[in-house]
Structures are given as structure tokens and as C-alpha cells.
Protein backbone atom coordinates (compact mmCIF):
# COMPACT_ATOMS: atom_id res chain seq x y z
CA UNK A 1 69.78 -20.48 -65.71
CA UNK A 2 68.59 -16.88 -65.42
CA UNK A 3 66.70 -15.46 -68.54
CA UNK A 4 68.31 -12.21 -70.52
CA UNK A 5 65.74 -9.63 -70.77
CA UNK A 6 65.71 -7.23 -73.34
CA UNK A 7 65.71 -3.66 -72.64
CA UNK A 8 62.91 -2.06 -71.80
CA UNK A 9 61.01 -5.26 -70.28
CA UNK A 10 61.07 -5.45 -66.34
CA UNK A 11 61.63 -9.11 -64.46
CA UNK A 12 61.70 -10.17 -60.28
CA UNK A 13 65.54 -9.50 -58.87
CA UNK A 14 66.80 -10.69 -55.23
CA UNK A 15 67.12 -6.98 -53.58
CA UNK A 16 69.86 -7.35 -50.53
CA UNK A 17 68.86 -4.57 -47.18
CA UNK A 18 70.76 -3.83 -44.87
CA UNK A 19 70.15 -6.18 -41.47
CA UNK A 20 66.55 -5.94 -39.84
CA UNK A 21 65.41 -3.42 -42.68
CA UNK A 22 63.66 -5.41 -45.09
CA UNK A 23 60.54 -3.59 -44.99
CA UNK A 24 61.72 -0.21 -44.76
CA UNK A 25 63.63 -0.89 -47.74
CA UNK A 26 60.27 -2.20 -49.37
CA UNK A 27 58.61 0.85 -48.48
CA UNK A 28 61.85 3.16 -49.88
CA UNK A 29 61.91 1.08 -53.26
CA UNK A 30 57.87 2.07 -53.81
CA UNK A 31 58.30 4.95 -53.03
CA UNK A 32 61.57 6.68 -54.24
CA UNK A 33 62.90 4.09 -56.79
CA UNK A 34 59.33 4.19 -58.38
CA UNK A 35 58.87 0.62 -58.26
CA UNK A 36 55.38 -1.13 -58.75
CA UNK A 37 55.90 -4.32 -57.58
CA UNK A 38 57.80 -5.20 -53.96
CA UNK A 39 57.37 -8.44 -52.44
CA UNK A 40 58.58 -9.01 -48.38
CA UNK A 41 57.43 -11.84 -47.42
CA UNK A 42 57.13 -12.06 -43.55
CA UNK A 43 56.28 -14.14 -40.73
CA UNK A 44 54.82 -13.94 -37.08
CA UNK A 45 56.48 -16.15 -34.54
CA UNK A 46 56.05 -16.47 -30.43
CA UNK A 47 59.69 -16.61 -28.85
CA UNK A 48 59.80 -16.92 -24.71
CA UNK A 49 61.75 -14.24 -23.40
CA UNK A 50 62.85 -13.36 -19.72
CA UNK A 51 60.01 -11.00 -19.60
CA UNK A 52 57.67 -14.13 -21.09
CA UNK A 53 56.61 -14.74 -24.24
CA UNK A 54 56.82 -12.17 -26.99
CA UNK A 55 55.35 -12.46 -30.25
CA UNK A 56 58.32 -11.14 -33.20
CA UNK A 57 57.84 -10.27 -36.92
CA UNK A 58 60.85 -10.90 -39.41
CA UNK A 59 61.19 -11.26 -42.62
CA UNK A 60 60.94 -15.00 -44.32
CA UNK A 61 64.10 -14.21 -46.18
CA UNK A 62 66.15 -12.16 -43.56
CA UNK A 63 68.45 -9.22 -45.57
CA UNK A 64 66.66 -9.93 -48.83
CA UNK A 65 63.07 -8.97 -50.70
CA UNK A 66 62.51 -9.34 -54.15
CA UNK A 67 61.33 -6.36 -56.37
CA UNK A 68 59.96 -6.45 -60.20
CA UNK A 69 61.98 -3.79 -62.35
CA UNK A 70 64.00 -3.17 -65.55
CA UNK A 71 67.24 -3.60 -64.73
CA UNK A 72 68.71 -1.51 -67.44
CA UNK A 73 66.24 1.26 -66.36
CA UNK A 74 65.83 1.02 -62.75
CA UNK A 75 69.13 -0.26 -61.37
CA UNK A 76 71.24 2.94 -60.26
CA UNK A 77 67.84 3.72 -58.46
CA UNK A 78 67.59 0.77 -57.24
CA UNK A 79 70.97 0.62 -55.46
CA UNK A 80 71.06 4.39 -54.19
CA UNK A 81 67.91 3.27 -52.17
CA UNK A 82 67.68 3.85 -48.41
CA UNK A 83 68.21 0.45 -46.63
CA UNK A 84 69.16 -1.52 -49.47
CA UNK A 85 72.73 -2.88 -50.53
CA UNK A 86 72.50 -3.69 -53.81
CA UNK A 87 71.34 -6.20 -56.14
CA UNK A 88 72.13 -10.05 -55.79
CA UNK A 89 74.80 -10.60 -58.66
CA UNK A 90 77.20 -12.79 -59.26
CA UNK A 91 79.85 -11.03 -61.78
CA UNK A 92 78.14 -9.37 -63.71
CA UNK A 93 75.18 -11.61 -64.05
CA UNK A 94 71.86 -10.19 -62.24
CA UNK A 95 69.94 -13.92 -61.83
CA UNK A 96 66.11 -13.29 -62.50
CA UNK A 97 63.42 -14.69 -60.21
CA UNK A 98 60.52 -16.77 -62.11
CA UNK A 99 57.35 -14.93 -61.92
CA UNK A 100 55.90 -18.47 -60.95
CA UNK A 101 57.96 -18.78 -58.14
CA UNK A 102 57.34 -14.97 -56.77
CA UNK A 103 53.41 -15.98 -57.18
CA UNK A 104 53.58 -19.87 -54.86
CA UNK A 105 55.42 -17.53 -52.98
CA UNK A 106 52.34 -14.74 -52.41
CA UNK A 107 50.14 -17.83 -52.30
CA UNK A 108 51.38 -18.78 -49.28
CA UNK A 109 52.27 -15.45 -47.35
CA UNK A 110 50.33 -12.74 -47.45
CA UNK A 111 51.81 -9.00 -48.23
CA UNK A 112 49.59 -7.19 -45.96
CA UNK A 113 50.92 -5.45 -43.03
CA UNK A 114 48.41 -6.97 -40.16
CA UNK A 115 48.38 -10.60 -42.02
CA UNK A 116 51.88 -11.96 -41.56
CA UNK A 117 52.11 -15.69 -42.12
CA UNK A 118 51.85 -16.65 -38.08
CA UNK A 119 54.35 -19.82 -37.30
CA UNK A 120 52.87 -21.53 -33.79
CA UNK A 121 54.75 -24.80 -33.56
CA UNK A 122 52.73 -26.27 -30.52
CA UNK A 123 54.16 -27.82 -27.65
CA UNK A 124 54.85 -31.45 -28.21
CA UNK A 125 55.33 -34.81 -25.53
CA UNK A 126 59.07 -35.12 -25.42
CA UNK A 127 60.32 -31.50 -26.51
CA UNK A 128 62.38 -29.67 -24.38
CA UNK A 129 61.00 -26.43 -22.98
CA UNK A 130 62.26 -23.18 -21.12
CA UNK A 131 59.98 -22.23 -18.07
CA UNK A 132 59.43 -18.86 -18.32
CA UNK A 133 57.72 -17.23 -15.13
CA UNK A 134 56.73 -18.62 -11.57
CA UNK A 135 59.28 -19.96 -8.94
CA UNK A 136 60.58 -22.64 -11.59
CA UNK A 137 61.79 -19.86 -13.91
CA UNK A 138 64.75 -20.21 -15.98
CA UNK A 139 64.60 -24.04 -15.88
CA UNK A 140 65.19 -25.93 -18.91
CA UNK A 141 63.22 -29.45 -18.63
CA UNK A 142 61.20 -31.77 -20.71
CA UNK A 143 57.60 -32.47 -21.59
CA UNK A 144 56.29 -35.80 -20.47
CA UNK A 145 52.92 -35.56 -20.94
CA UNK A 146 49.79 -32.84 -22.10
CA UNK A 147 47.10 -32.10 -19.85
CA UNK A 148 43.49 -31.94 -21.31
CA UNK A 149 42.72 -28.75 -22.42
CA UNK A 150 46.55 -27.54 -23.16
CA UNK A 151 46.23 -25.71 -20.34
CA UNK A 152 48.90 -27.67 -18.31
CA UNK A 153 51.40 -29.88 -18.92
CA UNK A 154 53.64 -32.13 -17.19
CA UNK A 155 57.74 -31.52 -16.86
CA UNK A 156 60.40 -33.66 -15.51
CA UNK A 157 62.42 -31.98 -12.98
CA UNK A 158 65.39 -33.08 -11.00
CA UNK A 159 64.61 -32.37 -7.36
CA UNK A 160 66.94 -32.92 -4.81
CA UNK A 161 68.86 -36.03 -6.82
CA UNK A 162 65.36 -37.35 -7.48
CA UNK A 163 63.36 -36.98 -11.43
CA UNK A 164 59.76 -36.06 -10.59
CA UNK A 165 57.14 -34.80 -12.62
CA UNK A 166 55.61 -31.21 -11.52
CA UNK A 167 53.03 -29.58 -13.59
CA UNK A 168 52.92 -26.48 -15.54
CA UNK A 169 50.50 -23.78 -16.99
CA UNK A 170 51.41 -24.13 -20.52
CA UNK A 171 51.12 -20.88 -21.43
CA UNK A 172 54.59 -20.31 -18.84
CA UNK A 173 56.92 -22.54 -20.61
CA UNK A 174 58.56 -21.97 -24.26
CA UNK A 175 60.57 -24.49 -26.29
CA UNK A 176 63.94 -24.31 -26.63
CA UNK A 177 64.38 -27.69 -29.31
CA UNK A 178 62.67 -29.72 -31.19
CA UNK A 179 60.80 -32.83 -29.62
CA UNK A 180 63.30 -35.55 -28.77
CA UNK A 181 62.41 -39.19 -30.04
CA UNK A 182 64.09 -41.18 -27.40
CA UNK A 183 61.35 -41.18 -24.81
């Protein structure tokens, strides 16, 4: 249950932004709302693309960051802040966020703009990949097998009615699922 603060005495709210603005709101908040404390936690991902892969940064929460204010004090500033919609409330309550759970949070990703928690989920035996470049590309197959060095990799590709294994550069394929436990 969320705690009642008294007046004057400043606790962590959910902060909604508008889509794909998180940190521009962050950045608005500091700056115009006079907040101290903004937390946006992000991450770094690789997604293949048609033009490869492409490393993205989004937020860990998408359309929400948490901010440390009083909310009798702060929360008309708050709301008239570029890029934000409002503050998560349900009625009229305004749930808090524990300061313990805002801090495992910070533990584990990092606020600083060029140290974004990087995901890298490595290609696995038995996940199902997207070949992204070469004369293969666009192809959807599976992994059967690494090559030393992760430099290659083996796929299973339907070729002319026929299942044959062809191999890879790793670096050219993406994946598209999780690995599948049936091989």
C-alpha cells in the first residue's frame, strides 16, 4: 500500500511521457519542473534490420520514468511538463515508489548517458535466426550447430525439397525467437 506523505516531504512517483520521449521528458522535469532527482532507466539492445544489424536504445520502462518530488508542491509542474502526461494515479491516489526499490533499480542500470545497461542475448544451438545480408538474405532458418570461434555457424536450409546444413558468418544472421527445445 502506498505511504501518505505529509506536506512538505518529497517521495519517488511513476511519471507517464508521451511515446519514445522518456528521456526528453527526464531532461524537461530537471530542468523546468526543478526537480533533483530523475531516474530513466535504459537499455542497449542489437536488433537485425534489412540494412543489418542496428544497435537501439529504449527505455527499460517504455512511456514511464520515475521522479522524486513533493507532490503537494511540485505536481501542477510536474504535469505542465514538455513530454510528460501526467502522474500514474489511480483516483485520486498518487502510489509512491519505495526508495529501496528506485536504488536495486540504479544498482543494476546505470543513469549515465554513454553507459546504458547493454542486453546481448547470444546466439544459441536450436534458436531460430533471420539471415540478414549475402545471397541467403531474408531467410528465416535454424541454428544447428556453433562454429569455434563464433565466427560461423551452421543453419538448416530447405534446398530444393532437400534440409541441408550451409554455414554462416555469425555476425549476418539475427534471431527472431527464442531457442527451441525440440532438437
Amino acid at each position: 500500500m502506498p505511504t501518505i506523505l505529509e506536506e512538505g516531504e518529497s517521495g519517488w512517483f511513476v511519471v507517464r511521457t508521451r511515446p519514445k520521449s522518456e528521456h526528453i521528458a527526464a531532461a524537461h522535469l530537471i530542468q523546468f519542473a526543478n526537480l533533483e532527482e530523475v531516474f530513466s532507466p535504459r537499455v542497449k539492445f542489437e536488433k537485425g534490420t534489412r540494412r543489418g544489424k542496428v544497435w537501439f536504445v529504449e527505455a527499460l520502462f517504455p512511456g514511464y520514468i520515475f521522479a522524486r518530488f513533493d507532490l503537494a508542491e511540485k505536481l501542477r509542474a510536474v504535469n505542465a511538463t514538455n513530454a510528460v502526461s501526467g502522474v500514474l494515479r489511480f483516483a485520486d491516489l498518487y502510489p509512491q515508489v519505495s526508495d529501496h526499490f528506485i536504488q536495486q533499480l540504479r544498482d543494476e542500470f546505470p543513469e549515465s548517458e554513454n553507459e546504458v545497461r547493454i542486453i546481448d542475448r547470444p546466439i544459441q544451438e536450436g534458436d531460430e535466426v533471420l539471415i540478414l545480408d549475402g545471397v541467403m538474405a531474408g531467410i528465416e532458418t535454424v541454428v544447428t550447430r556453433i562454429m569455434s570461434g563464433k565466427e560461423r555457424v551452421r543453419v538448416l536450409m530447405n534446398w530444393l525439397g532437400e534440409e541441408r546444413e550451409a554455414e554462416v558468418c555469425y555476425s549476418s544472421i539475427s534471431p527472431t525467437r527464442p531457442a527451441r527445445t525440440d532438437l
